[in-house]
Each structure stands twice: as C-alpha cells, then as structure tokens.
C-alpha atoms as a PDB file:
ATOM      1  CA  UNK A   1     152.056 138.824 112.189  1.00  0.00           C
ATOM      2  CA  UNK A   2     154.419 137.261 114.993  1.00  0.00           C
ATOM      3  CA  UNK A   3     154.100 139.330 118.334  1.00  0.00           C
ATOM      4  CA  UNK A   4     157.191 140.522 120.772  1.00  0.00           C
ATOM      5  CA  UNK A   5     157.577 138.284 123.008  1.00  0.00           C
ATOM      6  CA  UNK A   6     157.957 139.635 126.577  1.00  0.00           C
ATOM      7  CA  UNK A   7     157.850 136.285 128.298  1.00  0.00           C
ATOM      8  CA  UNK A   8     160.289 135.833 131.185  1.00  0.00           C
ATOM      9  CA  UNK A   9     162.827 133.061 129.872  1.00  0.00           C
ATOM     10  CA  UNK A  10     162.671 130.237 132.115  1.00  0.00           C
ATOM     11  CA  UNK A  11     166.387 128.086 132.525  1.00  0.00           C
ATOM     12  CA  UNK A  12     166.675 124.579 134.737  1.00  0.00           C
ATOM     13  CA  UNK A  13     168.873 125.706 138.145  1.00  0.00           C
ATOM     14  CA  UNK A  14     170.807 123.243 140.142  1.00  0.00           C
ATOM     15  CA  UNK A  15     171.523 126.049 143.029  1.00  0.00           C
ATOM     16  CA  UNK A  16     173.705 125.152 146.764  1.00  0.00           C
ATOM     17  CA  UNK A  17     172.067 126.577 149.640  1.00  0.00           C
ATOM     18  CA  UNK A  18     173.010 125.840 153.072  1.00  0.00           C
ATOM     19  CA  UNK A  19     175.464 123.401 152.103  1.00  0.00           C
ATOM     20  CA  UNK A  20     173.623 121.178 149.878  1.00  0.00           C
ATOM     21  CA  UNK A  21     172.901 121.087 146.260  1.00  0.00           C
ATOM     22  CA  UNK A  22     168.719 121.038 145.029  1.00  0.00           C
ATOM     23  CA  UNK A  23     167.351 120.829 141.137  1.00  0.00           C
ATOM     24  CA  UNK A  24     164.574 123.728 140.918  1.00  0.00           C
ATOM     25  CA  UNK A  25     162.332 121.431 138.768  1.00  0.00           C
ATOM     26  CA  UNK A  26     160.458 124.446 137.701  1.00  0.00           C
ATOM     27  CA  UNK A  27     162.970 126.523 136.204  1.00  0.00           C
ATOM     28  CA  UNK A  28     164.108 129.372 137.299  1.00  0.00           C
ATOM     29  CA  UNK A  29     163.057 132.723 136.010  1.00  0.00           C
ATOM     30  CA  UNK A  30     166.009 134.925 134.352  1.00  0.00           C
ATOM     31  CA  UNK A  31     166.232 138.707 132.410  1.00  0.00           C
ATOM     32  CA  UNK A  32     165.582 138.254 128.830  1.00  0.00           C
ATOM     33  CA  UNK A  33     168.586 139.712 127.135  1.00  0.00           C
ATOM     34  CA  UNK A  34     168.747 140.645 123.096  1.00  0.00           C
ATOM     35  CA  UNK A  35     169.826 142.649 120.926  1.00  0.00           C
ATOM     36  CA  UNK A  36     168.331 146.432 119.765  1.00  0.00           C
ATOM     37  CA  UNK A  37     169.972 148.245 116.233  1.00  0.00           C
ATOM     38  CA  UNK A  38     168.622 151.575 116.159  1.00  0.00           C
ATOM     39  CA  UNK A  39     168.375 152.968 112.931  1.00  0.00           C
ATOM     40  CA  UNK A  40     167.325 156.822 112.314  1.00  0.00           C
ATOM     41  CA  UNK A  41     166.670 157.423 108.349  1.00  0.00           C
ATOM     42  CA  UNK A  42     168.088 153.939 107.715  1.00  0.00           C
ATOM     43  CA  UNK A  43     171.549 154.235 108.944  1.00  0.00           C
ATOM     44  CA  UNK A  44     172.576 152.692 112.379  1.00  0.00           C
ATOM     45  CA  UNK A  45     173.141 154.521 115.502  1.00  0.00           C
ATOM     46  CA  UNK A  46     173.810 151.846 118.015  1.00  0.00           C
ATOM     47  CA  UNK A  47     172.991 148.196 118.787  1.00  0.00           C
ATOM     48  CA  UNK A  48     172.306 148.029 122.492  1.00  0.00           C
ATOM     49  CA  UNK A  49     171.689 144.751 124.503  1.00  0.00           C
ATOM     50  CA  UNK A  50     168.568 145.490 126.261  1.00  0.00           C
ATOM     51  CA  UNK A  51     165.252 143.429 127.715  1.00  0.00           C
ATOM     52  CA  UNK A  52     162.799 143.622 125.040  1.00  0.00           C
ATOM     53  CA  UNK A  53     159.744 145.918 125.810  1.00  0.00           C
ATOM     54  CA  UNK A  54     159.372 149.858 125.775  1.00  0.00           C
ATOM     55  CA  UNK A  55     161.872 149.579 122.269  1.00  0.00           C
ATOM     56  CA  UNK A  56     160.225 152.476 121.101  1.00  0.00           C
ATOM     57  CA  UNK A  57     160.388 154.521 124.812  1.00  0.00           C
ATOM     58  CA  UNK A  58     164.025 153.042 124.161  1.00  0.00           C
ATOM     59  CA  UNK A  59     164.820 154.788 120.431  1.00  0.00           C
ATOM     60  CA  UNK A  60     162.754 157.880 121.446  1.00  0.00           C
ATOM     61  CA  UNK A  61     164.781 158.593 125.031  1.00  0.00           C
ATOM     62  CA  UNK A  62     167.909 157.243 123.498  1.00  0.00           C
ATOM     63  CA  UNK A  63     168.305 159.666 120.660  1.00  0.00           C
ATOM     64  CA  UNK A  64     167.058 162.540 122.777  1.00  0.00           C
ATOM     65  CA  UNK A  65     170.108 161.742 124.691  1.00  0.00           C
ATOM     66  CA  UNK A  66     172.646 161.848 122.198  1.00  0.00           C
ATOM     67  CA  UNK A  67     171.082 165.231 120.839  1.00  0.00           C
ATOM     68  CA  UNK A  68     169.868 163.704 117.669  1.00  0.00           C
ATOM     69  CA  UNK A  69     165.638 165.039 118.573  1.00  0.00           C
ATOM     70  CA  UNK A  70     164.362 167.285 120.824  1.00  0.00           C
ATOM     71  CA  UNK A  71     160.802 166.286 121.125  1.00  0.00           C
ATOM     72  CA  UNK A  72     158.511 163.134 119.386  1.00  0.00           C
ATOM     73  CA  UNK A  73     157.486 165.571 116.995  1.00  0.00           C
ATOM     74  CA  UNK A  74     160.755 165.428 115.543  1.00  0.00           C
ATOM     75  CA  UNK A  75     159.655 161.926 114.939  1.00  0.00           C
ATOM     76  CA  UNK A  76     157.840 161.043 111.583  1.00  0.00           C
ATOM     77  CA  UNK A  77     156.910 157.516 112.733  1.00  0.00           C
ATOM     78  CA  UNK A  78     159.365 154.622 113.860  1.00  0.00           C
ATOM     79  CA  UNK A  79     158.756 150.623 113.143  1.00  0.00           C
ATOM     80  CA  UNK A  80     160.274 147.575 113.447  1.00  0.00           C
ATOM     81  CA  UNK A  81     161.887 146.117 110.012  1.00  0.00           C
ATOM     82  CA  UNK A  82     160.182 143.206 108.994  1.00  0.00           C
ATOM     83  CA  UNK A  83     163.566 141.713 107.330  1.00  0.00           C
ATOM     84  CA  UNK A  84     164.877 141.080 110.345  1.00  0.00           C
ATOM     85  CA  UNK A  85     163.680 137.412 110.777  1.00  0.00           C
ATOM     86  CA  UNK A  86     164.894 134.261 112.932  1.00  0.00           C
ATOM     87  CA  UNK A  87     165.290 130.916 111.646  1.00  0.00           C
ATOM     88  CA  UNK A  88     161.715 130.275 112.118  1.00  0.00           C
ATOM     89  CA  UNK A  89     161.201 133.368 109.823  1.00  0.00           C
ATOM     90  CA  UNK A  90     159.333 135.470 112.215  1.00  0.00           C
ATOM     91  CA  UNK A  91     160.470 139.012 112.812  1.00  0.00           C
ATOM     92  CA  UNK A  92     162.709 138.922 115.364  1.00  0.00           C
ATOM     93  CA  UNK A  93     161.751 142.657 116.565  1.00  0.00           C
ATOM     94  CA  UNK A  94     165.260 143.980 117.351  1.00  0.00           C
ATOM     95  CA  UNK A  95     165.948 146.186 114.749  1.00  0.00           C
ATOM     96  CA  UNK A  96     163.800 148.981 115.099  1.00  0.00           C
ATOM     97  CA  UNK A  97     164.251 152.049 112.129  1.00  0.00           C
ATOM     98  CA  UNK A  98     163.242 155.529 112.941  1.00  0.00           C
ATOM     99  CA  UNK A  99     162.159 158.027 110.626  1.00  0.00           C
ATOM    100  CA  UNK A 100     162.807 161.949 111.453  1.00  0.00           C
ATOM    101  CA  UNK A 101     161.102 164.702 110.562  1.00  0.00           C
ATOM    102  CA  UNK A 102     162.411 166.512 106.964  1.00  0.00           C
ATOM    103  CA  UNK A 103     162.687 169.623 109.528  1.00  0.00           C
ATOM    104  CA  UNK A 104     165.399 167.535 111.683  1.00  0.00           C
ATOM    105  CA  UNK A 105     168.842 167.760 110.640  1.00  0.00           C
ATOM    106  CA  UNK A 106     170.344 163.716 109.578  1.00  0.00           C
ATOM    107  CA  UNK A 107     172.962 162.306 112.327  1.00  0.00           C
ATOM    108  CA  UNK A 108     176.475 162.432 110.575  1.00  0.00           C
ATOM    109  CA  UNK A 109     179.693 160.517 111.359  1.00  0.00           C
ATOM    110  CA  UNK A 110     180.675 163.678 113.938  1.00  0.00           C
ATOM    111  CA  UNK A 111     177.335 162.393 115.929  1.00  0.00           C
ATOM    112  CA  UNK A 112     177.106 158.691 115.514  1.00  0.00           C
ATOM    113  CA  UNK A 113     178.364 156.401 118.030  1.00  0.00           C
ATOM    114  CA  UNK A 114     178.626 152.817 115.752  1.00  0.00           C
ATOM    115  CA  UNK A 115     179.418 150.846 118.179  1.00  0.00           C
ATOM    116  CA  UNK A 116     177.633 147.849 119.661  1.00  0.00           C
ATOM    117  CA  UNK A 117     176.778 148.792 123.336  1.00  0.00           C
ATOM    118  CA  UNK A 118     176.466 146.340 126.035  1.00  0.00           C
ATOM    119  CA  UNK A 119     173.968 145.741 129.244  1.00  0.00           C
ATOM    120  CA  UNK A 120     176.554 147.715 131.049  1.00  0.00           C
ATOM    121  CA  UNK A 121     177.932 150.552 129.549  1.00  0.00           C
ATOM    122  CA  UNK A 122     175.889 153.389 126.867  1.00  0.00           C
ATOM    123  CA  UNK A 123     178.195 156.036 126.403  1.00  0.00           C
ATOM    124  CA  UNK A 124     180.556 155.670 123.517  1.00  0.00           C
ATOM    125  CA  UNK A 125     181.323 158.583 121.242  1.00  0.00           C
ATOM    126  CA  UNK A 126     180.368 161.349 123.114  1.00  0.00           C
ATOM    127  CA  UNK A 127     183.552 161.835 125.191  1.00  0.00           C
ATOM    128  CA  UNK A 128     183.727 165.494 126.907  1.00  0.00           C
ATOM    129  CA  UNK A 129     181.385 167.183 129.318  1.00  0.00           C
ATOM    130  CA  UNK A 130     181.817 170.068 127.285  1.00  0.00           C
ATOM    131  CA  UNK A 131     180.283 168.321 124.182  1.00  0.00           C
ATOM    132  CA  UNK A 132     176.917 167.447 126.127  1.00  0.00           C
ATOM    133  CA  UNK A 133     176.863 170.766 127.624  1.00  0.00           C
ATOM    134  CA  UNK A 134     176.717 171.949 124.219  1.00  0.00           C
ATOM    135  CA  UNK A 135     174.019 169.592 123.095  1.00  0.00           C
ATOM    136  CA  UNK A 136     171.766 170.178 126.161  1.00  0.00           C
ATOM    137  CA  UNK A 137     168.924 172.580 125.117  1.00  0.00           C
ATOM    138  CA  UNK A 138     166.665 171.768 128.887  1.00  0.00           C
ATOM    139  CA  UNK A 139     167.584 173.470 131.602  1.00  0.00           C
ATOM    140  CA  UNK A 140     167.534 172.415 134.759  1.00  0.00           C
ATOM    141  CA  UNK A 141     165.739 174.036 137.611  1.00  0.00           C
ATOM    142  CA  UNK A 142     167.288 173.185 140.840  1.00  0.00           C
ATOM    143  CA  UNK A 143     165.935 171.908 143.852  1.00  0.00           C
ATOM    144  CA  UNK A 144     166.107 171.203 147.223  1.00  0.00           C
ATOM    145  CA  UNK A 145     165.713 167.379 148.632  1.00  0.00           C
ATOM    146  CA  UNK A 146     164.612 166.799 152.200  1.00  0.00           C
ATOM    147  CA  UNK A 147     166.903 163.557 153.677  1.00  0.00           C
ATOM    148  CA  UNK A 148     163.769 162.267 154.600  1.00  0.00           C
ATOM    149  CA  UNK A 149     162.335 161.642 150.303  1.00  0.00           C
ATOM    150  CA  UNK A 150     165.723 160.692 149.329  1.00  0.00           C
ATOM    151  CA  UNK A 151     165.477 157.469 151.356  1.00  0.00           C
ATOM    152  CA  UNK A 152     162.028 156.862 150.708  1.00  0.00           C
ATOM    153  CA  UNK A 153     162.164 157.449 146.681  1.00  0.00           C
ATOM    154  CA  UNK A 154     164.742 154.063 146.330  1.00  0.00           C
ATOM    155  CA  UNK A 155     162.762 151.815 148.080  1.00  0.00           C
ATOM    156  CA  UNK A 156     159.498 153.135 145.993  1.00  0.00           C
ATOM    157  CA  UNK A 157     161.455 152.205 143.495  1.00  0.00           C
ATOM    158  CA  UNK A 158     161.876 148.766 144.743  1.00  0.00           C
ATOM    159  CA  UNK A 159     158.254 148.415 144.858  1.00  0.00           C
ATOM    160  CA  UNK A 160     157.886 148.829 141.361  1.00  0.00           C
ATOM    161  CA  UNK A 161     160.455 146.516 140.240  1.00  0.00           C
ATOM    162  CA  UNK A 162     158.084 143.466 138.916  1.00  0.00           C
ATOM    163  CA  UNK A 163     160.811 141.768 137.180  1.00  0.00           C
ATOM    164  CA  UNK A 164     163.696 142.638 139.812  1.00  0.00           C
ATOM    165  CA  UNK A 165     161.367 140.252 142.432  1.00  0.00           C
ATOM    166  CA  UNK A 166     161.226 137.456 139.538  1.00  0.00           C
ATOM    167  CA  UNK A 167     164.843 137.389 138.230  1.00  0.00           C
ATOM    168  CA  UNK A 168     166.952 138.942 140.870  1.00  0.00           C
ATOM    169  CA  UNK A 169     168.894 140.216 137.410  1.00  0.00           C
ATOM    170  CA  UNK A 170     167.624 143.528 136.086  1.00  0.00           C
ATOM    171  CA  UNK A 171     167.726 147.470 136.620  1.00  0.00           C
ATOM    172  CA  UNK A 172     165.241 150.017 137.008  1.00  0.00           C
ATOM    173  CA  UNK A 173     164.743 153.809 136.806  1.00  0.00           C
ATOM    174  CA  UNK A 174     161.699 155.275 138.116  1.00  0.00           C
ATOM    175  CA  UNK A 175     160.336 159.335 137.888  1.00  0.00           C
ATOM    176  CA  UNK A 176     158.933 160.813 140.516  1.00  0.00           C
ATOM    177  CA  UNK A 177     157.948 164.539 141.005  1.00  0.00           C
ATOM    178  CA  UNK A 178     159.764 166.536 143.341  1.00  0.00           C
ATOM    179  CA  UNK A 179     156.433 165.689 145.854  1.00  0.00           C
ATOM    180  CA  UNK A 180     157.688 162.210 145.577  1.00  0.00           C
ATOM    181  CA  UNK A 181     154.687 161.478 143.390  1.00  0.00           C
ATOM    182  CA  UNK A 182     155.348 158.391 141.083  1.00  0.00           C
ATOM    183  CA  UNK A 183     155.290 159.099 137.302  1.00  0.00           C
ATOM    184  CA  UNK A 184     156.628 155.628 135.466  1.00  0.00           C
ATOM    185  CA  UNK A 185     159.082 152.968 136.568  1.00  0.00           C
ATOM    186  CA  UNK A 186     160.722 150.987 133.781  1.00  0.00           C
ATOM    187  CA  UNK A 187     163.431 147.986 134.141  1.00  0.00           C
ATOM    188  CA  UNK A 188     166.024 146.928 131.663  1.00  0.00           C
ATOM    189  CA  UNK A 189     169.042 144.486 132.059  1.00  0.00           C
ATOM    190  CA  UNK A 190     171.128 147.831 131.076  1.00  0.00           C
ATOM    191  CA  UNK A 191     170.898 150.687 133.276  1.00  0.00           C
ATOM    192  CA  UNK A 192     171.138 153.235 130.375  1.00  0.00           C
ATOM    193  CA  UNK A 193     168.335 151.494 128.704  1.00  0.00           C
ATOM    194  CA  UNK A 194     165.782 151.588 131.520  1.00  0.00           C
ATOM    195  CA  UNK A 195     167.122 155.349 131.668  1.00  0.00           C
ATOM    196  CA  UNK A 196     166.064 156.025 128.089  1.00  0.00           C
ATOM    197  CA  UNK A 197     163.074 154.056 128.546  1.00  0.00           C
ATOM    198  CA  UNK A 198     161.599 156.965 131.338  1.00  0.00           C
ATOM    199  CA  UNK A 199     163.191 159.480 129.304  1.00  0.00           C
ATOM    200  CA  UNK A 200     161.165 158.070 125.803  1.00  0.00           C
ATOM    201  CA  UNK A 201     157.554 157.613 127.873  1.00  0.00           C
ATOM    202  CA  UNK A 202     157.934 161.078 128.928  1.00  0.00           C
ATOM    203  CA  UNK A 203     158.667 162.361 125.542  1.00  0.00           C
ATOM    204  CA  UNK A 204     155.963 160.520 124.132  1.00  0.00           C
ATOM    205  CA  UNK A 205     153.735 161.574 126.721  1.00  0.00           C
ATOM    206  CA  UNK A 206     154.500 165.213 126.103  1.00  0.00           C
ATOM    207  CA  UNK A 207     155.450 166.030 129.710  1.00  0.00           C
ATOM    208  CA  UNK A 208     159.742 165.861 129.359  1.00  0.00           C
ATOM    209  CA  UNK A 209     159.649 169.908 130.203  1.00  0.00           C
ATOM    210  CA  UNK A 210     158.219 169.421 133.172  1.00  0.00           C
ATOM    211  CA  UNK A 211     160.824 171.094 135.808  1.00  0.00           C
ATOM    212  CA  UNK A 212     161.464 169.498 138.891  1.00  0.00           C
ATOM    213  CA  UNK A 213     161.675 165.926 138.354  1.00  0.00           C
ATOM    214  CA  UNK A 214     163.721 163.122 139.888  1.00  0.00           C
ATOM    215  CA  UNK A 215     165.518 160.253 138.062  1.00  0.00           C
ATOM    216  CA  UNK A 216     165.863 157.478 140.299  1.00  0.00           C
ATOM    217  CA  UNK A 217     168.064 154.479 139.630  1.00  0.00           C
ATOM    218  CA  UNK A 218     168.809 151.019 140.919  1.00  0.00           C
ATOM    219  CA  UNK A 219     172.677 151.235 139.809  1.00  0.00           C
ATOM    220  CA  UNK A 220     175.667 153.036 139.897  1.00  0.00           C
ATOM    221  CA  UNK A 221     175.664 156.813 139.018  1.00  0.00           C
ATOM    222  CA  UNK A 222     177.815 156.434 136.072  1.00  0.00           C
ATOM    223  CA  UNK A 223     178.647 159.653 133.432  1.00  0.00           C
ATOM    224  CA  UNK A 224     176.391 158.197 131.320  1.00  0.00           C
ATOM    225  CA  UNK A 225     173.416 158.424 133.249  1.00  0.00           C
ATOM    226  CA  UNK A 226     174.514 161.663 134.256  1.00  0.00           C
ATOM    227  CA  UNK A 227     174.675 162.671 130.593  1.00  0.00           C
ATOM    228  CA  UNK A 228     170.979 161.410 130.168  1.00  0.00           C
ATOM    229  CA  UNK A 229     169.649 162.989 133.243  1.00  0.00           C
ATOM    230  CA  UNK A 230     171.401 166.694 132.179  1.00  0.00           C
ATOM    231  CA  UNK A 231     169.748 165.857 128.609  1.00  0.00           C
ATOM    232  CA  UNK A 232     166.218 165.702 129.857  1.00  0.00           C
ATOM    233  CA  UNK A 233     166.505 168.386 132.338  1.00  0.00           C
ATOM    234  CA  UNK A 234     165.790 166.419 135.653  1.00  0.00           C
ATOM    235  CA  UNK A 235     166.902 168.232 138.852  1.00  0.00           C
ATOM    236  CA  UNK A 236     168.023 165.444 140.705  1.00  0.00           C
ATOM    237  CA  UNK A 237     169.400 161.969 140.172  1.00  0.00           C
ATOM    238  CA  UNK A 238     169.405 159.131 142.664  1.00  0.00           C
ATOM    239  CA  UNK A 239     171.411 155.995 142.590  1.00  0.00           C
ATOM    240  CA  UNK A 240     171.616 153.383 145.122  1.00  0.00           C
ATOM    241  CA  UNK A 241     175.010 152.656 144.767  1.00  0.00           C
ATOM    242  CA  UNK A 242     178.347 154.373 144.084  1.00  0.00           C
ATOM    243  CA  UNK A 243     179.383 157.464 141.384  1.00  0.00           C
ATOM    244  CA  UNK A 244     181.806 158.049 139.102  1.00  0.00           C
ATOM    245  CA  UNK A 245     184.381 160.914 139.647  1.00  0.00           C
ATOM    246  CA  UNK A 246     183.424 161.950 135.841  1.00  0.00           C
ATOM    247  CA  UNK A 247     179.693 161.780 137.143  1.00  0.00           C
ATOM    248  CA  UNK A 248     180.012 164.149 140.028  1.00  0.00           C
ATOM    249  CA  UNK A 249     182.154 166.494 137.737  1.00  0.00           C
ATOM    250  CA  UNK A 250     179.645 166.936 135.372  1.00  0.00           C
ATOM    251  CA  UNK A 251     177.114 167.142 137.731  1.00  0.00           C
ATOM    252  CA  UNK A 252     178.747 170.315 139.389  1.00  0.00           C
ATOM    253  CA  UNK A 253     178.919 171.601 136.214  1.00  0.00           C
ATOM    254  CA  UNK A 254     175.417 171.328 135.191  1.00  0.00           C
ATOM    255  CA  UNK A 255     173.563 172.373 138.750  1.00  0.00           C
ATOM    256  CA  UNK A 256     172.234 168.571 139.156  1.00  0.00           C
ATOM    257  CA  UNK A 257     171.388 167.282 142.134  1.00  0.00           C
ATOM    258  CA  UNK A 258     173.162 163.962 142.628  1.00  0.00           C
ATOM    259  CA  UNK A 259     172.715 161.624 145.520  1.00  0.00           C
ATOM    260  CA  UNK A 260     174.495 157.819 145.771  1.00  0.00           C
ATOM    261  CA  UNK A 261     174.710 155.073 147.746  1.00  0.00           C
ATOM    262  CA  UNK A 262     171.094 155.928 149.062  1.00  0.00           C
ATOM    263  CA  UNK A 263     169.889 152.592 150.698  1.00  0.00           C
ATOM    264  CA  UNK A 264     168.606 151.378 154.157  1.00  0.00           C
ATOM    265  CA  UNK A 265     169.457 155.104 156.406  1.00  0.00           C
ATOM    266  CA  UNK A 266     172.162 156.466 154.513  1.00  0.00           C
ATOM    267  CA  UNK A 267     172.831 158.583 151.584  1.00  0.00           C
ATOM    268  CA  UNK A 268     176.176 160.840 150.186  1.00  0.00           C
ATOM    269  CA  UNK A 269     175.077 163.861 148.132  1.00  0.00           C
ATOM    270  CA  UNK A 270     177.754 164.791 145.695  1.00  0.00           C
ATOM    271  CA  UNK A 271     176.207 167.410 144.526  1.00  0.00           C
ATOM    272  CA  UNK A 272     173.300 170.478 145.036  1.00  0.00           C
ATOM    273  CA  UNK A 273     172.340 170.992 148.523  1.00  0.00           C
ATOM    274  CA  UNK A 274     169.611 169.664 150.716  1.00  0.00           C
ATOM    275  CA  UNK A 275     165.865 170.808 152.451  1.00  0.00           C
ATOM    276  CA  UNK A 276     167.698 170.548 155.846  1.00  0.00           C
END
C-alpha cells in the first residue's frame, strides 16, 4: 500500500535580491498544500486545504470543535478511503471517513458546515457566539499570565517551527502548560488546521481536560480560533499578530485570556487580566 507522502515539495526559484536576479539551482523548499474531505458516518463535513500530516489529529480536533464529539471515545475508528486514488492509482490520502460511536448522535444539516474551507479561513456555518456557547461543554478555568511568559511562549514557539525555517510559508500552534512547559507544536498552511491538529493530539492523548493550558499561535487571533480555543477549554490564547473585534467579543464572553500582537517586547491583552 502507497504511503502519505510528507515530503517538502521542492519548486525551481528565480528570486531578486539586492538588485539582481539569481536561479536557486536547488529548488526551493515550499508548504505542501492539498486537499482534506472529512467524512463522519459517510457524509461530508468539510473539505479543508491543509499540509498533509496529523489528518487524523486534524478530523479528531476539528469535529470536537464544531461540537460533533466530545472525547476519542466517541470515535469508533477513522481511515482513509481507499477509492480516493490519483492518476497513478494510488490513494491519494485526502479523504479521510470517520466512524462515531452508535452512542453519538449523527451530524444533521442544522450542524454541518458543507462548504469547502480554505488555508485561511475555518469557520463557516456556525455564525453566533451564542451558538458555540451553547455547544461548549469545557469550562475554562482562568488564569493569570505574568508579561514576562507571554513574550517568551511565541518565540518557543518559533523554535519549534521545523517547517516555518524551511518554507518561510506555514503556521503553527503550540500548547504549553500554564508553567510554560511545552506539550506539542504542530504547523499547517491553515491556521485553524494546525489549531485542530493540538486540539486532536490532546484528545487522542487523553489529556484535553487538563485546566490551565495555553494555545499559542503564529497568526492572527481570528473568531475562529477563538471558537476552537473556548471548545477545548484552554485559558489563554496567544497570537502574534492582530484580533478580530468578533474575537475579543467572544472572548469576554467566555472568561478567555486573549493576548495579540505578542512579538519582540510588546504584547496587547484584550482580554483576562495579568500576574502583574
């Protein structure tokens, strides 16, 4: 059987620097980009762009954050579907078909989002805060940041980017415990996807209820990420660049931490308070 390839793609570069044009003989190293459907019980949830690897830390964080499982027991088993072949015939591995649990209630039309999501953007369909709110079932326990961890957590972060320091073209999210103890770092050329990729190793790992954790990300703090963070019951999120007014709302609502633009000494905190 055909493996996944998780091979960097390689593409010939003619790149201007300093004024002058060079040919990188040796091809330049960019984010692999494809396509993931998402089936649960056979029917499609969402087709995501994503960088293949961690599909199944994908599916598993993903559906926990549209409210469709709880846990990975509510997972029977999940598998790639071996009719989804190339032209060479090999399985392409990108659509992946998860089976729940007889016990867990089948998505309907009221919680399906059929849409094809791009690198970019991951919420479609669920479109209030008070709808999350009322899928949420984690709560979160709130916590106090000293200045000093919030600008030391993104540049961990950085540190654990392996693909960001060979494309240039990819987010990350990272865990870390409120000690600023690193739990798993995952990248993705779409920030919601290396968000549901954290959220899915957890889950699998059977520590998602631990209280007190920190979501850090490499983007934007955008609702969506928001939405994912309130879902798995973090107490903080960090993003190294801006936030969404929707973001911050929600945010307040909830009791979640939430910290942007934290890079080289600065930081705004939007929401919660701080270890000052």
């Amino acid at each position: 059987m055909a493996r996944l390839n998780l091979s960097t793609p390689m593409a010939k570069v003619i790149r201007r620097e300093d004024g002058s044009f060079t040919v990188n003989r040796r091809s330049d190293a960019i984010t692999a980009e494809e396509p993931l459907e998402i089936r649960m019980g056979g029917q499609t949830i969402t087709t995501t762009m994503r960088t293949p690897g961690h599909d199944l830390e994908l599916a598993h964080g993903f559906l926990h954050s549209e409210g469709l499982i709880r846990s990975a027991a509510d997972v029977e088993n999940a598998r790639y579907c071996a009719g989804a072949t190339g032209p060479d015939g090999q399985n392409t591995y990108n659509l992946l078909d998860v089976q729940q649990q007889l016990f867990v209630k089948a998505p309907t039309l009221d919680n399906l989002r059929l849409t094809t999501t791009n690198s970019a953007c991951g919420v479609c369909g669920s479109t209030s805060i008070e709808t999350i709110m009322s899928k949420r079932h984690r709560p979160i326990t709130p916590i106090k940041l000293s200045p000093e961890l919030v600008l030391e957590l993104p540049q961990r972060l950085r540190e654990n980017q392996k693909q960001f320091k060979r494309t240039g073209g990819i987010h990350a999210a990272a865990v870390f415990e409120s000690d600023g103890t690193h739990i798993v770092t995952r990248e993705d050329i779409g920030r919601h996807n290396a968000a549901d990729k954290v959220i899915g190793h957890l889950m699998l790992n059977d520590s998602l209820d631990t209280p007190g954790r920190i979501l850090v990300m490499s983007s934007r703090a955008s609702f969506e990420l928001v939405q994912k963070a309130i879902m798995a019951g973090f107490s903080a999120l960090i993003a190294v660049s801006a936030a969404s007014s929707l973001a911050v709302e929600m945010a307040e609502e909830a009791g979640l931490t939430l910290i942007a633009f934290a890079r080289d000494d600065r930081f705004n905190l939007y929401a919660g308070e701080l270890d000052m």
